[in-house]
PDB file of N, CA and C in Angstrom:
ATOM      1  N   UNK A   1     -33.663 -29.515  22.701  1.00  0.00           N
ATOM      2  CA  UNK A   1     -34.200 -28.179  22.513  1.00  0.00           C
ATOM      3  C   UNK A   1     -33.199 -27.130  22.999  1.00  0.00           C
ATOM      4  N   UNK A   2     -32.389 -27.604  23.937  1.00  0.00           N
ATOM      5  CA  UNK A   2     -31.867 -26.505  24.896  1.00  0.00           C
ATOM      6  C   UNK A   2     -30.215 -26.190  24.167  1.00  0.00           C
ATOM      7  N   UNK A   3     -30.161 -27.682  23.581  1.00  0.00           N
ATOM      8  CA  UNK A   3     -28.816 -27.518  22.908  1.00  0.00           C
ATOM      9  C   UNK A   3     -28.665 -27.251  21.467  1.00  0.00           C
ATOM     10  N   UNK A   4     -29.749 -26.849  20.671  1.00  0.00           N
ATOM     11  CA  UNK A   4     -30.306 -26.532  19.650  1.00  0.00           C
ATOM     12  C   UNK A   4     -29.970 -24.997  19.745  1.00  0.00           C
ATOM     13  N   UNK A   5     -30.596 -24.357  20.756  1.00  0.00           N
ATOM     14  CA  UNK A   5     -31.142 -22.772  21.207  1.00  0.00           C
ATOM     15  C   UNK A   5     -29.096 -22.475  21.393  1.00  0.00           C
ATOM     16  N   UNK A   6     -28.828 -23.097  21.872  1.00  0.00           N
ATOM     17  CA  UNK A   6     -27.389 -22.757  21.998  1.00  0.00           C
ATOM     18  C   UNK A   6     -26.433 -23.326  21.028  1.00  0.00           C
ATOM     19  N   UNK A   7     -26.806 -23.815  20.057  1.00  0.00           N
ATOM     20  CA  UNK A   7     -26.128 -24.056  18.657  1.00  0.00           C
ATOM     21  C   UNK A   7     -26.703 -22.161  17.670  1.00  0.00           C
ATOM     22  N   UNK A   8     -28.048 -22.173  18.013  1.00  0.00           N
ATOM     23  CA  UNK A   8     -27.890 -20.963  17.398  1.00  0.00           C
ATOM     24  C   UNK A   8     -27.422 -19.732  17.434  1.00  0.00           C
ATOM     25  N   UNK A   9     -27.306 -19.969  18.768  1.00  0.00           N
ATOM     26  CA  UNK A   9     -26.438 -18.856  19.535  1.00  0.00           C
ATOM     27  C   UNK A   9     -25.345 -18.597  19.395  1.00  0.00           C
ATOM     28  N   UNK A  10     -24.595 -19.620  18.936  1.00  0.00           N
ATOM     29  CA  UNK A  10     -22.895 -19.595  18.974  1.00  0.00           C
ATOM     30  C   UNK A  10     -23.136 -19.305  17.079  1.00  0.00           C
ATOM     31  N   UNK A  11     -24.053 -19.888  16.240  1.00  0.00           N
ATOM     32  CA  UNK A  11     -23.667 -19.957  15.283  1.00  0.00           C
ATOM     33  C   UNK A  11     -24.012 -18.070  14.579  1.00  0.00           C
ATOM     34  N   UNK A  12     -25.068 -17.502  15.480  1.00  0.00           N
ATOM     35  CA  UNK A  12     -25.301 -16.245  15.518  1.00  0.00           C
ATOM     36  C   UNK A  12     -24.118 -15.487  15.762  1.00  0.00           C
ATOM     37  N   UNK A  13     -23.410 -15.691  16.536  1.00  0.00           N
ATOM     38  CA  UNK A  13     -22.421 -14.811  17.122  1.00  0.00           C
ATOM     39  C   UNK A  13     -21.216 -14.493  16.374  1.00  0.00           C
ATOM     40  N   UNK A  14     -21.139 -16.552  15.513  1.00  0.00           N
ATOM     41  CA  UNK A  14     -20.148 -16.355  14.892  1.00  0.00           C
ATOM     42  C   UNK A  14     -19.998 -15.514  13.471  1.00  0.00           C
ATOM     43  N   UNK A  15     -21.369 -15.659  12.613  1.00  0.00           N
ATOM     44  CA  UNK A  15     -21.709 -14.423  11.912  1.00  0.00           C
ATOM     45  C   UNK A  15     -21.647 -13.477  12.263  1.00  0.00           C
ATOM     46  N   UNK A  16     -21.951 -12.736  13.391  1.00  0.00           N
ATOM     47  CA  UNK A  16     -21.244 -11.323  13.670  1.00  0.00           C
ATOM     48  C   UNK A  16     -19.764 -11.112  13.424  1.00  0.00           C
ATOM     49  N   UNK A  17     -19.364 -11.749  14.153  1.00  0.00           N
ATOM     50  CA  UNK A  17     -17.892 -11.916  14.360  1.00  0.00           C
ATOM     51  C   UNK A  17     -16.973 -11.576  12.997  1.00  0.00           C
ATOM     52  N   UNK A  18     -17.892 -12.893  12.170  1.00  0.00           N
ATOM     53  CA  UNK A  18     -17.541 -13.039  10.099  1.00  0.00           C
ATOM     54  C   UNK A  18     -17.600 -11.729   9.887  1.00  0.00           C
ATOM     55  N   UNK A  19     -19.049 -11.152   9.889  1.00  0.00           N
ATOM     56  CA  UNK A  19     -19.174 -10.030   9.655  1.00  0.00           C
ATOM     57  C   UNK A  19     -18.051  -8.234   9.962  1.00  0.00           C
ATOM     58  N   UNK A  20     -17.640  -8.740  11.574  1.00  0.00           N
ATOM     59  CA  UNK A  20     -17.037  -7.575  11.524  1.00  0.00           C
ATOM     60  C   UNK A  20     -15.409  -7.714  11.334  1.00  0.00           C
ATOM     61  N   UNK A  21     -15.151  -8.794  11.101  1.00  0.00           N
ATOM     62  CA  UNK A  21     -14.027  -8.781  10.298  1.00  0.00           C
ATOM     63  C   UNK A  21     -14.004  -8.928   9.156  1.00  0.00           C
ATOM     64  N   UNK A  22     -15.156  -8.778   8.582  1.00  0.00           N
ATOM     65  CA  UNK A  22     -14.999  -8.490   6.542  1.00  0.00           C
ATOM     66  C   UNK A  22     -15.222  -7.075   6.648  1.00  0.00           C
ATOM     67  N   UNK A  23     -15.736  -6.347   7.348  1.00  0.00           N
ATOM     68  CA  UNK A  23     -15.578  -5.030   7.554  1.00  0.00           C
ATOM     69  C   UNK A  23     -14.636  -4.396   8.141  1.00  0.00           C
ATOM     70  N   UNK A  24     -13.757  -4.807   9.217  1.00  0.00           N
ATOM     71  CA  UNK A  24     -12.426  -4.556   9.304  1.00  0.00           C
ATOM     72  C   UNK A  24     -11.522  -4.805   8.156  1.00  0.00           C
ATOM     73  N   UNK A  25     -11.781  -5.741   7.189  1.00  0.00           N
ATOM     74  CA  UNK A  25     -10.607  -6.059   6.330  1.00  0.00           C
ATOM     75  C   UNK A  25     -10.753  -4.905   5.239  1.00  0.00           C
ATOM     76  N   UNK A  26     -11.709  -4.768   4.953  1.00  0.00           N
ATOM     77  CA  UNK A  26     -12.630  -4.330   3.924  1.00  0.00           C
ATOM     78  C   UNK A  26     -11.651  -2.584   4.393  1.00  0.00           C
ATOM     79  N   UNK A  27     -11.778  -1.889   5.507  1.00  0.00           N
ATOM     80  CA  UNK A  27     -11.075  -0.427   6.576  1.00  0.00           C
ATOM     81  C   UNK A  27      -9.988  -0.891   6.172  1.00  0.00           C
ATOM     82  N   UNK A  28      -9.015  -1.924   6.297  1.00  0.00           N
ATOM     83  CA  UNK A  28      -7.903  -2.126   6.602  1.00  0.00           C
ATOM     84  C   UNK A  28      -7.146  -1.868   4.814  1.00  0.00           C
ATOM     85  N   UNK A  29      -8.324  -2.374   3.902  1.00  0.00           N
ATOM     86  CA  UNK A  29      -7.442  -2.254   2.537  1.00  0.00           C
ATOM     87  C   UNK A  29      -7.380  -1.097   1.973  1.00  0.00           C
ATOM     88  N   UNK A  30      -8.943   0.176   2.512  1.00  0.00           N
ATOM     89  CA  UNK A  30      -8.882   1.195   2.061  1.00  0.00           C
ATOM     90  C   UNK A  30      -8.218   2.323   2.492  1.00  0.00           C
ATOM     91  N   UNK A  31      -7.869   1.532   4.104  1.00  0.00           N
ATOM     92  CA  UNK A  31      -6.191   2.685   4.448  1.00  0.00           C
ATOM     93  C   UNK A  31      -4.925   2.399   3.810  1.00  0.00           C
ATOM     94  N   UNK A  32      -4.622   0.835   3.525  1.00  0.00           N
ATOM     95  CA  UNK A  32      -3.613   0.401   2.381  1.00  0.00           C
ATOM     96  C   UNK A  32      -3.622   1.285   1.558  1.00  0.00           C
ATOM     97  N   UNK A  33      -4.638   1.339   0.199  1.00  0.00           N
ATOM     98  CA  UNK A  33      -4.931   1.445  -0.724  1.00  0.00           C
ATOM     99  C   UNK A  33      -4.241   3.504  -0.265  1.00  0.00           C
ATOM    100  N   UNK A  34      -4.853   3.967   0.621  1.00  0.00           N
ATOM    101  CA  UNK A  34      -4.668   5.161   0.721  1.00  0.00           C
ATOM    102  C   UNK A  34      -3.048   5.742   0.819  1.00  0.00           C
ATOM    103  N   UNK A  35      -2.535   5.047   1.641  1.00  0.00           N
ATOM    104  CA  UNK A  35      -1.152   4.881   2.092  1.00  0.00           C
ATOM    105  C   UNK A  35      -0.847   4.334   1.148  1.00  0.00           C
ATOM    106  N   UNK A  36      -1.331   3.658  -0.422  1.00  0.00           N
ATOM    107  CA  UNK A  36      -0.362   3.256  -1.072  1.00  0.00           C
ATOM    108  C   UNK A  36       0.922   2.025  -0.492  1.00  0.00           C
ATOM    109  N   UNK A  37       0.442   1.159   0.299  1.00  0.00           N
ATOM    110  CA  UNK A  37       1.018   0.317   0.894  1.00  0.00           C
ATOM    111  C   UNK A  37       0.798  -1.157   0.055  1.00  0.00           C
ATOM    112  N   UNK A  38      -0.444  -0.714  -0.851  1.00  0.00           N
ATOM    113  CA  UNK A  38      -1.253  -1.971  -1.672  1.00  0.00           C
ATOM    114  C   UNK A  38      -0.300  -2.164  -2.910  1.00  0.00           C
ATOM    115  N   UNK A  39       0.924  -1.552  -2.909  1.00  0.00           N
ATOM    116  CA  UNK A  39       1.021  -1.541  -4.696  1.00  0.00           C
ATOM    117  C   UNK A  39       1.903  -3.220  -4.620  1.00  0.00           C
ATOM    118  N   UNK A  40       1.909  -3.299  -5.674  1.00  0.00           N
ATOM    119  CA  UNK A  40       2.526  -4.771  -6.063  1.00  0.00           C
ATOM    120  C   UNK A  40       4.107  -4.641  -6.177  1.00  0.00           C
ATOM    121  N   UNK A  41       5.111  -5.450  -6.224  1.00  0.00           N
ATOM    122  CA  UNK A  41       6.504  -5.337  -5.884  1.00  0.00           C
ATOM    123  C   UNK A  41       6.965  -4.579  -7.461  1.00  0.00           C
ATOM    124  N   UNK A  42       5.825  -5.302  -8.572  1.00  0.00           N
ATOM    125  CA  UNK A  42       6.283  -4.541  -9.776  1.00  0.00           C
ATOM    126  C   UNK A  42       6.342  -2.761 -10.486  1.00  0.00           C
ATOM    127  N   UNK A  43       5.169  -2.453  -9.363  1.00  0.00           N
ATOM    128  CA  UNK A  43       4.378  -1.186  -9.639  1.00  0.00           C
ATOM    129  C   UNK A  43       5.793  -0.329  -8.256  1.00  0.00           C
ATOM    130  N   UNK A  44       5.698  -1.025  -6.998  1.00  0.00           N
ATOM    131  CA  UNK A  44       7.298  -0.386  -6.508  1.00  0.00           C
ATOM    132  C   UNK A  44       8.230  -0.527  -7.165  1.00  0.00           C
ATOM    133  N   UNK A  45       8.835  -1.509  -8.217  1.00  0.00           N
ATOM    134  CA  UNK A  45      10.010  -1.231  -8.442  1.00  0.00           C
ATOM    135  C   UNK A  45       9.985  -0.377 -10.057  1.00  0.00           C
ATOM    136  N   UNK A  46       8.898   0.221 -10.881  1.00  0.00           N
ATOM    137  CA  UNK A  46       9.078   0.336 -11.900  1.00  0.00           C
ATOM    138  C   UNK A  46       9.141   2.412 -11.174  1.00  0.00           C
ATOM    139  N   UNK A  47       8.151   2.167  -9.962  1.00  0.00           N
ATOM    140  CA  UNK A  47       8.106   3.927  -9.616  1.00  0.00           C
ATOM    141  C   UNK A  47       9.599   3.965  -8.942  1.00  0.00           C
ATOM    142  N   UNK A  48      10.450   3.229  -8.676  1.00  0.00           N
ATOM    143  CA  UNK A  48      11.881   3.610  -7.915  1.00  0.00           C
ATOM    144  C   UNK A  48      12.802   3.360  -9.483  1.00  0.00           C
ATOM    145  N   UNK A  49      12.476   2.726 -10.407  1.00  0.00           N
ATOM    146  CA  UNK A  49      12.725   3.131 -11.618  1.00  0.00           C
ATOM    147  C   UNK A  49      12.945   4.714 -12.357  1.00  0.00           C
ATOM    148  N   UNK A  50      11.619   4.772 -12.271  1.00  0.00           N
ATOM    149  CA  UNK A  50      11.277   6.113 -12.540  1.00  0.00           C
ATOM    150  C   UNK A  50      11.815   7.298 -11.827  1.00  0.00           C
ATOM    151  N   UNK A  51      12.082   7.113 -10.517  1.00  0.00           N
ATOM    152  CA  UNK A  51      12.807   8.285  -9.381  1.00  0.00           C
ATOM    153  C   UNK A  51      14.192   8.353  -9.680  1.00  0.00           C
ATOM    154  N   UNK A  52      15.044   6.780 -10.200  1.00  0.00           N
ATOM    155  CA  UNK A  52      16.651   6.994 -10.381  1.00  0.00           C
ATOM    156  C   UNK A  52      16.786   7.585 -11.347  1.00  0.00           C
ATOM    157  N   UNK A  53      15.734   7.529 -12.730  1.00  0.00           N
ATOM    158  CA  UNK A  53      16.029   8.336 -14.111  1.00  0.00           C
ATOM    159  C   UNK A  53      15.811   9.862 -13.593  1.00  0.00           C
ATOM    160  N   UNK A  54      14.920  10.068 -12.527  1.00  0.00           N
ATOM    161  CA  UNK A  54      14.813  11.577 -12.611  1.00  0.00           C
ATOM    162  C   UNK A  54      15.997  11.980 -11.562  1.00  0.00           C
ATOM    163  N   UNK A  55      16.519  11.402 -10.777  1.00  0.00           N
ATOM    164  CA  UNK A  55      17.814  11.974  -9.808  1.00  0.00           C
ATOM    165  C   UNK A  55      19.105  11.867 -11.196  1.00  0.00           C
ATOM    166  N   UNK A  56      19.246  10.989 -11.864  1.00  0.00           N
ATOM    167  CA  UNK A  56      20.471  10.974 -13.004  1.00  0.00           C
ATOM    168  C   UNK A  56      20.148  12.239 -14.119  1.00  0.00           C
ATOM    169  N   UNK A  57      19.060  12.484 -14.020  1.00  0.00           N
ATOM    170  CA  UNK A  57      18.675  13.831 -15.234  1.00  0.00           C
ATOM    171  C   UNK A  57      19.617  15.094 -14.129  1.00  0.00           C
ATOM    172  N   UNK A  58      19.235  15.184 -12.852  1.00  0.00           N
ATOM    173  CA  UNK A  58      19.730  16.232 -12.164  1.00  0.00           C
ATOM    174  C   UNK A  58      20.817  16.180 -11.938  1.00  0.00           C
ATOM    175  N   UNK A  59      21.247  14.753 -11.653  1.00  0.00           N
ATOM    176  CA  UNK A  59      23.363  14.811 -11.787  1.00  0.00           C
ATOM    177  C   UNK A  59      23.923  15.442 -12.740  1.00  0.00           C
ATOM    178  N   UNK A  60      23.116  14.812 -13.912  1.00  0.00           N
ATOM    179  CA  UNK A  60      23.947  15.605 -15.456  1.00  0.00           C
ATOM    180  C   UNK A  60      23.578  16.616 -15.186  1.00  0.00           C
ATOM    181  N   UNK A  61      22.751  17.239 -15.131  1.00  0.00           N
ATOM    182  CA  UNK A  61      22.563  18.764 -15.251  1.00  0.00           C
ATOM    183  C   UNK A  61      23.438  19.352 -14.251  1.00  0.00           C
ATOM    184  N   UNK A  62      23.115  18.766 -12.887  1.00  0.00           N
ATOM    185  CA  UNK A  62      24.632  19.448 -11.957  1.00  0.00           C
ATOM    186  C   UNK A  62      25.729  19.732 -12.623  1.00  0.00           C
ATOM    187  N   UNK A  63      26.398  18.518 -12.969  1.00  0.00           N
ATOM    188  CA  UNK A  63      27.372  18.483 -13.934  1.00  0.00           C
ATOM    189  C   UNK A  63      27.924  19.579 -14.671  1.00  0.00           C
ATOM    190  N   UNK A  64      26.582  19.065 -15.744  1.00  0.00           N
ATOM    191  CA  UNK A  64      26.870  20.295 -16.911  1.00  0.00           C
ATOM    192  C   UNK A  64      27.342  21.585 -16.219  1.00  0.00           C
ATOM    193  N   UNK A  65      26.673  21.855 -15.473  1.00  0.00           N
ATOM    194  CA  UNK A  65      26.750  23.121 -14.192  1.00  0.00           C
ATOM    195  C   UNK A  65      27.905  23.658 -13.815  1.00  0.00           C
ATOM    196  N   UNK A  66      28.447  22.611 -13.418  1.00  0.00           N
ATOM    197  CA  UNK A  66      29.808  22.380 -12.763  1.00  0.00           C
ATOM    198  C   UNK A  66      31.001  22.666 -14.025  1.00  0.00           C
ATOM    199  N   UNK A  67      30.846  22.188 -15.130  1.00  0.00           N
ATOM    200  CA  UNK A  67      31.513  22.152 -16.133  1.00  0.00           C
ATOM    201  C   UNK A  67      31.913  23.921 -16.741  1.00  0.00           C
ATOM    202  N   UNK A  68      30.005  24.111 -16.731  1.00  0.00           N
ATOM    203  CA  UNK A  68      30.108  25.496 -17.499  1.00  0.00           C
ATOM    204  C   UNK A  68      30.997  26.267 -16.822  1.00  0.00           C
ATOM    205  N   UNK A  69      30.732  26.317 -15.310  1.00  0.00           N
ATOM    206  CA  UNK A  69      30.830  27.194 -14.203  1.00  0.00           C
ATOM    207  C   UNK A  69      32.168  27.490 -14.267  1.00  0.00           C
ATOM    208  N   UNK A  70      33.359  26.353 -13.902  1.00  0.00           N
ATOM    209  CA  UNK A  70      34.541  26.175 -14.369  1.00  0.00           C
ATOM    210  C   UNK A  70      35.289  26.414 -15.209  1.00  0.00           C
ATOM    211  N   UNK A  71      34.342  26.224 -16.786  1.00  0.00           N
ATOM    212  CA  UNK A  71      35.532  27.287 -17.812  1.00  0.00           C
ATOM    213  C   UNK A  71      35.335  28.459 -18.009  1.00  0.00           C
ATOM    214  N   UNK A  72      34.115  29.130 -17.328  1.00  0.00           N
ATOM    215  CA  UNK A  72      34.021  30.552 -17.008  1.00  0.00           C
ATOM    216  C   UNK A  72      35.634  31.257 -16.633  1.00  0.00           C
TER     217      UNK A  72
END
């Protein structure tokens, strides 16, 4: 009886326990998700994709810049 009452006890506790770490995980993905820390290696490398085409649009245009400026 006595070791019964203390099987439920531990097995009670350990459901809490389950519990507040599916709710910590659960906090933990929606600050990911916020921070953008969640993205996949493909979704980082296609947006650092996307950032080198827009820094090479502004070289040329420097450029051009540089060019006009000069045969002024």
């Amino acid at each position: 009886m006595l070791e019964a009452k203390k099987l439920r006890k531990g097995k009670n506790k350990a459901e809490k326990d389950l519990d507040s770490l599916k709710a910590d995980y659960k906090k933990l993905r929606l600050s990911m998700r916020t921070a953008e820390l969640g993205k996949m290696s493909k979704q980082w490398r296609q947006e650092i994709q996307e950032e080198k085409i827009r820094a090479n649009r502004w070289e040329k245009k420097f450029q051009g810049a540089q060019v006009r400026k000069e045969t002024l």
